[in-house]
N, C-alpha and C. Protein backbone atom coordinates (compact mmCIF):
# COMPACT_ATOMS: atom_id res chain seq x y z
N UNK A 1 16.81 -13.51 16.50
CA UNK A 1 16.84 -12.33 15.65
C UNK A 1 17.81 -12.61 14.50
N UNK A 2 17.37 -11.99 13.48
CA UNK A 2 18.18 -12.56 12.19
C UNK A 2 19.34 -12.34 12.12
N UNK A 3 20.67 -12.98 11.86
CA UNK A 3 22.16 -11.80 12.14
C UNK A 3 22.01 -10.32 11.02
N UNK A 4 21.52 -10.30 9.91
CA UNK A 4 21.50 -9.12 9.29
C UNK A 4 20.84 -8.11 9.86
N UNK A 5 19.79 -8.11 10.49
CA UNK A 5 19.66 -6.89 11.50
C UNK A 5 20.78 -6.41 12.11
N UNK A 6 21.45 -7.33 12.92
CA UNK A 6 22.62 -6.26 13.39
C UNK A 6 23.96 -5.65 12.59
N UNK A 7 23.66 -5.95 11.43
CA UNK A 7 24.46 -5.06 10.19
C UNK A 7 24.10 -3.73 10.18
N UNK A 8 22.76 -3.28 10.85
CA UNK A 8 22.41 -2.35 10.17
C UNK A 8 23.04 -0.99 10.99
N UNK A 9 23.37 0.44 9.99
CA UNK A 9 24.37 1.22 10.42
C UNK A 9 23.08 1.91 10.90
N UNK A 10 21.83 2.05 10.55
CA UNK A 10 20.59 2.97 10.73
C UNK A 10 19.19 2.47 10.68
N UNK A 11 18.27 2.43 11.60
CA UNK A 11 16.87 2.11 11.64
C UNK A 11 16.05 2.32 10.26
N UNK A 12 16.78 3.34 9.67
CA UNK A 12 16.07 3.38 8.21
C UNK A 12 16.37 2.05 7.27
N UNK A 13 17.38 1.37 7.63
CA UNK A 13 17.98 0.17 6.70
C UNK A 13 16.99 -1.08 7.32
N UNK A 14 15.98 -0.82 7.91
CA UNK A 14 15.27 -1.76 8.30
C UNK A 14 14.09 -2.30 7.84
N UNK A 15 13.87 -3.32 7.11
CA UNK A 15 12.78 -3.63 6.32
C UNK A 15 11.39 -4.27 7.34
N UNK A 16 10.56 -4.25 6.77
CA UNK A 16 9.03 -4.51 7.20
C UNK A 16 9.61 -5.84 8.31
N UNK A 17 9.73 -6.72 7.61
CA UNK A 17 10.02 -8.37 7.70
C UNK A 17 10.87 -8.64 9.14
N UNK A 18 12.22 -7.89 9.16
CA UNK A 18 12.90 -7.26 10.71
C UNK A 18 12.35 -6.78 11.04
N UNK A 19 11.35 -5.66 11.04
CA UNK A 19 10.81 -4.87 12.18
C UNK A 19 9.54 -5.75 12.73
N UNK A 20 9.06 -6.19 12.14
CA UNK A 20 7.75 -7.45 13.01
C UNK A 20 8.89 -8.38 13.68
N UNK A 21 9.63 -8.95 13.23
CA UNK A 21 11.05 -10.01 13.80
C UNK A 21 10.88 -9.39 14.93
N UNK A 22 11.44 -8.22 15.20
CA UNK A 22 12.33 -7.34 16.65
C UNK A 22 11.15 -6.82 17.59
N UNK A 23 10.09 -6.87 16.85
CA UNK A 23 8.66 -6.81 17.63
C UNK A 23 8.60 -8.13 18.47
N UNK A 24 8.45 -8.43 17.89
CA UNK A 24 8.35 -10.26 18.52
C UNK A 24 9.29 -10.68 19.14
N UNK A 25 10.70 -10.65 18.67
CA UNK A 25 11.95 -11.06 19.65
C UNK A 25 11.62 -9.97 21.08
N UNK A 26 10.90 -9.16 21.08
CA UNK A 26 10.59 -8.19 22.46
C UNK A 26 9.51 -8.17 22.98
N UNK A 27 8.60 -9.49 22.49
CA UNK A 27 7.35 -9.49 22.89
C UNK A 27 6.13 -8.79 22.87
N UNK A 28 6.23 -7.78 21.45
CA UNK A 28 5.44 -6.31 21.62
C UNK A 28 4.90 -6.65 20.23
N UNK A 29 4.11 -7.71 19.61
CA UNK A 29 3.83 -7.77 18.62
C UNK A 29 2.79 -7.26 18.58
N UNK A 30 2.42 -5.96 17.36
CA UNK A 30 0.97 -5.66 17.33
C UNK A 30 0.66 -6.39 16.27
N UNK A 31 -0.93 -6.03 16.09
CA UNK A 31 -1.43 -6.56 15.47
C UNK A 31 -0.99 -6.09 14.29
N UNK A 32 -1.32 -6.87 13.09
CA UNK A 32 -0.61 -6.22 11.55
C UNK A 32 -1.45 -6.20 10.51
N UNK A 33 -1.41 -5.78 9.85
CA UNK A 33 -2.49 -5.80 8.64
C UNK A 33 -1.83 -5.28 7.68
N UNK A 34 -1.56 -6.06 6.53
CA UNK A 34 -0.51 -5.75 5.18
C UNK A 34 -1.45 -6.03 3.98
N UNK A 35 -1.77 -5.04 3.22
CA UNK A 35 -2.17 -4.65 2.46
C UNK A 35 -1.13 -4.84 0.61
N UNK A 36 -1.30 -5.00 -0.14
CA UNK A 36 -0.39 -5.29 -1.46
C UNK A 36 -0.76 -5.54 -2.16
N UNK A 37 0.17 -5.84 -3.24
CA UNK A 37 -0.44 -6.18 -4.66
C UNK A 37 0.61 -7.00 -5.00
N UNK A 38 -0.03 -8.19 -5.74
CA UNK A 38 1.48 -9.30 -6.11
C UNK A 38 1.28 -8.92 -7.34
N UNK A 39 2.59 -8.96 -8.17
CA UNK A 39 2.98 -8.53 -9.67
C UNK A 39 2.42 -9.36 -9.93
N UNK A 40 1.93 -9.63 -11.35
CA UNK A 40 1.63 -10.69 -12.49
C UNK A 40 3.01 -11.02 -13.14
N UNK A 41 3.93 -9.56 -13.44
CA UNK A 41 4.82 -9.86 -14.28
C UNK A 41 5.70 -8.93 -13.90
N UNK A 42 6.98 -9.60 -13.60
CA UNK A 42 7.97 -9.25 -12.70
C UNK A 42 8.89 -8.57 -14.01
N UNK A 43 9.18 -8.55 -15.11
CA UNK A 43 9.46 -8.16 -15.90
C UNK A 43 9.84 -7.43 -16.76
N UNK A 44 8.05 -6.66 -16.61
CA UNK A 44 8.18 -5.11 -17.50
C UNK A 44 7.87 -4.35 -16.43
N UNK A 45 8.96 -3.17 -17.11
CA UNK A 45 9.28 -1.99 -15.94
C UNK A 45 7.96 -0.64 -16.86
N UNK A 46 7.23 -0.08 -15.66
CA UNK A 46 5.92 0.79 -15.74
C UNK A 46 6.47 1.76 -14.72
N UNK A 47 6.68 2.92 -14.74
CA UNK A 47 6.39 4.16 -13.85
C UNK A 47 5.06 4.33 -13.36
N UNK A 48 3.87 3.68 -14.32
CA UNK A 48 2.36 3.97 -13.84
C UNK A 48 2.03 2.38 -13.32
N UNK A 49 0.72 2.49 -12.79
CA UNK A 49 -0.09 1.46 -12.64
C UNK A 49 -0.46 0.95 -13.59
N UNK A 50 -0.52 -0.46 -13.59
CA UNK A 50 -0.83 -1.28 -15.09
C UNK A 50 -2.43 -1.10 -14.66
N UNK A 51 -2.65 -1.39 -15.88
CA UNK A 51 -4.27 -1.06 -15.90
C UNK A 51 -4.98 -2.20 -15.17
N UNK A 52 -4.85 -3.50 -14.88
CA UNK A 52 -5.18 -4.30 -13.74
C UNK A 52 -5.40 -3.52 -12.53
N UNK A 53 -4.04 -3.01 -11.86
CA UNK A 53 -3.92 -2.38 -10.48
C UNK A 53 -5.12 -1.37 -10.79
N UNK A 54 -4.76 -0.73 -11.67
CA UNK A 54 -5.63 0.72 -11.64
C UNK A 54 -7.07 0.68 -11.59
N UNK A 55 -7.51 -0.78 -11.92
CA UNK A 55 -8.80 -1.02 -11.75
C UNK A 55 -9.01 -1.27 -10.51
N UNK A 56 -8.06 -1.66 -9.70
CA UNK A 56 -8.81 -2.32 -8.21
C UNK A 56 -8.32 -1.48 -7.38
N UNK A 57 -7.88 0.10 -7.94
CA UNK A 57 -7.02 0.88 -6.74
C UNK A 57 -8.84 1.62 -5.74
N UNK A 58 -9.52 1.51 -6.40
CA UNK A 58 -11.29 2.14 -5.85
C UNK A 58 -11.03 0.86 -4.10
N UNK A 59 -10.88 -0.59 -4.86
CA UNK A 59 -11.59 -1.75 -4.02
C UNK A 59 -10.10 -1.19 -3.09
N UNK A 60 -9.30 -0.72 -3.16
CA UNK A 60 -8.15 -0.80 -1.96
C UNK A 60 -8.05 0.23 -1.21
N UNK A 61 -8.76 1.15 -1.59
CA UNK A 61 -9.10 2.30 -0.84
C UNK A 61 -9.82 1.96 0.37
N UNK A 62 -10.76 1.14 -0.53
CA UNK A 62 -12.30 0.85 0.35
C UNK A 62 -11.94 0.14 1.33
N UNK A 63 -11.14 -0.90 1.09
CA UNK A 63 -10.41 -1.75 2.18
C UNK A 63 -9.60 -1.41 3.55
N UNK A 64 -8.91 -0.27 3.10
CA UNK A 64 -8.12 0.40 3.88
C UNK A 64 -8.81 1.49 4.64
N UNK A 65 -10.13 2.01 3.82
CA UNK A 65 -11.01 2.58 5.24
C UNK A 65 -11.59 2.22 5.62
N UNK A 66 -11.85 0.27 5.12
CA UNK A 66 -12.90 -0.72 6.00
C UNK A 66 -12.12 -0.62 7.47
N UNK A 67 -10.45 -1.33 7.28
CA UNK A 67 -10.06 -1.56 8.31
C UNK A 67 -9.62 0.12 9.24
N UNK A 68 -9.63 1.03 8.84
CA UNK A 68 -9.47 2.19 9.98
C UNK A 68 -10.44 2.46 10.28
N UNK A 69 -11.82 2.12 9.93
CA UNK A 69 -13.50 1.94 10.79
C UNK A 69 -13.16 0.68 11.38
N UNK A 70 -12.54 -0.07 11.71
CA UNK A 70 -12.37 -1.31 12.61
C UNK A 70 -11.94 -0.92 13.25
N UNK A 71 -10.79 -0.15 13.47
CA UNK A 71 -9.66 0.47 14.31
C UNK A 71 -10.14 1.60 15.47
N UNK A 72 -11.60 2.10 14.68
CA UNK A 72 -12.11 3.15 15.53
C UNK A 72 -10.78 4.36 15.17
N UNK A 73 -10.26 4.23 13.81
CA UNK A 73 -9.77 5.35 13.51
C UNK A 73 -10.75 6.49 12.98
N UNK A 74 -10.17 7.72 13.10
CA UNK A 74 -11.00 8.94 12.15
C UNK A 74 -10.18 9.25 11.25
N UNK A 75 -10.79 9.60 10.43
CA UNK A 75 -10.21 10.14 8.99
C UNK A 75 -11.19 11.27 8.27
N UNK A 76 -10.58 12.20 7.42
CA UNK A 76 -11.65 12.59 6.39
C UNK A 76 -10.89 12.94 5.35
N UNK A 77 -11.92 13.09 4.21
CA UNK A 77 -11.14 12.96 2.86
C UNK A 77 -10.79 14.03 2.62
N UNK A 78 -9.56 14.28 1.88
CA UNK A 78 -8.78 15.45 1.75
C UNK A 78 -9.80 15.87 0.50
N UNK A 79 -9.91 17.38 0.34
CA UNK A 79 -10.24 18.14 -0.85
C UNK A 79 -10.38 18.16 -1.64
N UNK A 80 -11.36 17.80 -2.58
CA UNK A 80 -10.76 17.55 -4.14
C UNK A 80 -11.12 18.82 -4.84
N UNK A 81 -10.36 19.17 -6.04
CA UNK A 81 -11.25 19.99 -6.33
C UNK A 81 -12.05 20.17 -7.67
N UNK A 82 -11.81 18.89 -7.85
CA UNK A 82 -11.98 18.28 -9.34
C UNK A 82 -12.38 17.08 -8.94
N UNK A 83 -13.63 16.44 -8.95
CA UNK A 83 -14.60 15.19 -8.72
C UNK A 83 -13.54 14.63 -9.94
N UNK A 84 -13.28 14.44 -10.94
CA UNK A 84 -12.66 13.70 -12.44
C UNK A 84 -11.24 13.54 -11.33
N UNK A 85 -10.65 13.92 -10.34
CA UNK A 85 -9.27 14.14 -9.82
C UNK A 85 -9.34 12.95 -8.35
N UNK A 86 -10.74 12.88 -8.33
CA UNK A 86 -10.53 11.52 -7.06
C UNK A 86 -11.09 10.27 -7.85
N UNK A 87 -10.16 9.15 -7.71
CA UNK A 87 -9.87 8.04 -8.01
C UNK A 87 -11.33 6.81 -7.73
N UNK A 88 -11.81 7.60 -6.41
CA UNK A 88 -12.79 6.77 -5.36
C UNK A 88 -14.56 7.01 -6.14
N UNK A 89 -14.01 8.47 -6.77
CA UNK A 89 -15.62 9.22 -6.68
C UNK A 89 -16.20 8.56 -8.37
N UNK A 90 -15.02 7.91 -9.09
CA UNK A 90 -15.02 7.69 -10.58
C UNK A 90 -16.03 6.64 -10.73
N UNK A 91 -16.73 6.56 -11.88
CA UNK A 91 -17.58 5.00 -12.42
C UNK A 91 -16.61 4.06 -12.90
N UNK A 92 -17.13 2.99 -12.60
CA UNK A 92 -15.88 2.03 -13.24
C UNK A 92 -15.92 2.29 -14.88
N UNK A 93 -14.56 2.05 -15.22
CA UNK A 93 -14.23 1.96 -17.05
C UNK A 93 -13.13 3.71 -16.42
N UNK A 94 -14.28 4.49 -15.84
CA UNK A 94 -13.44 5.92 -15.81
C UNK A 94 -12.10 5.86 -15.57
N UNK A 95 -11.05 5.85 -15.91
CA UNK A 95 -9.64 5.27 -15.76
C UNK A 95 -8.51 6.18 -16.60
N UNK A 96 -7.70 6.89 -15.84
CA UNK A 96 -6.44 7.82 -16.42
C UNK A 96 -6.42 7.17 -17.69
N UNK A 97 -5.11 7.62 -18.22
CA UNK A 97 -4.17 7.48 -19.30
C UNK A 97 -3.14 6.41 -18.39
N UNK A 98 -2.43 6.12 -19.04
CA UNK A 98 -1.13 4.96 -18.71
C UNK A 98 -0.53 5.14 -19.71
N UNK A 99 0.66 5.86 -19.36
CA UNK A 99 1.86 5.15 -19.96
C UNK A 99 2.92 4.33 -20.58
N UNK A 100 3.45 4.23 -21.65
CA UNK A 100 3.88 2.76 -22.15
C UNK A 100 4.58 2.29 -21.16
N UNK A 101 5.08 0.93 -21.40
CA UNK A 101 6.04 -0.02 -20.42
C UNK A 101 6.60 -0.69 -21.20
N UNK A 102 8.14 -0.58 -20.50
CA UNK A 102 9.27 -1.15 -21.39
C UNK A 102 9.32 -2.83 -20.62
C-alpha cells in the first residue's frame, strides 16, 4: 500500500488510484470500468467543454448506457422538457454556445 494513503486525515482525501490500490491490497478488487477524456491541451483554461469534447459527449453517453445494459443495470431517462435541452436527442452539428478560453 502506498505510504501516502496513510497520510490521509479522511476517506474523502482519497483518490481513484488508492482506492483500487486498497481494493486489491484486501483482495476485493471489482471489476472497473473508467471512462475519460485525455486533454489535447493542458494549457488553456475553459469553464465549458471545448467543442471536440462536446462533440463526442452523445458517443459517451451511449457508452455509459452500453456498459449499464452489460451490468443488467436499470435506468431511465430523466425528463426533459425541452427536446433542444437533451444533449442525446440532438442531430449532430446541433451544439450549445461555448464560451471563450483563456
Amino acid at each position: 500500500i502506498p505510504k501516502r494513503v496513510f497520510a490521509k486525515n479522511s476517506l474523502h482525501q482519497v483518490d481513484l488510484l488508492e482506492a483500487l490500490t486498497l481494493c486489491q491490497a484486501l483482495d476485493k478488487t471489482p471489476e472497473t470500468v473508467i471512462v475519460g477524456v485525455e486533454p489535447k491541451d493542458i494549457k488553456t483554461v475553459c469553464l465549458e467543454l471545448t467543442p471536440p469534447v462536446q462533440e463526442r459527449v452523445d458517443d459517451l453517453i451511449l457508452m455509459v448506457l452500453g456498459e449499464l445494459d452489460r451490468l443488467g443495470a436499470e435506468y431511465k431517462p430523466r425528463e426533459v422538457l425541452d427536446q433542444d435541452q437533451s444533449p442525446i436527442l440532438r442531430t449532430p452539428g446541433e451544439r450549445g454556445t461555448y464560451s471563450s478560453c483563456v
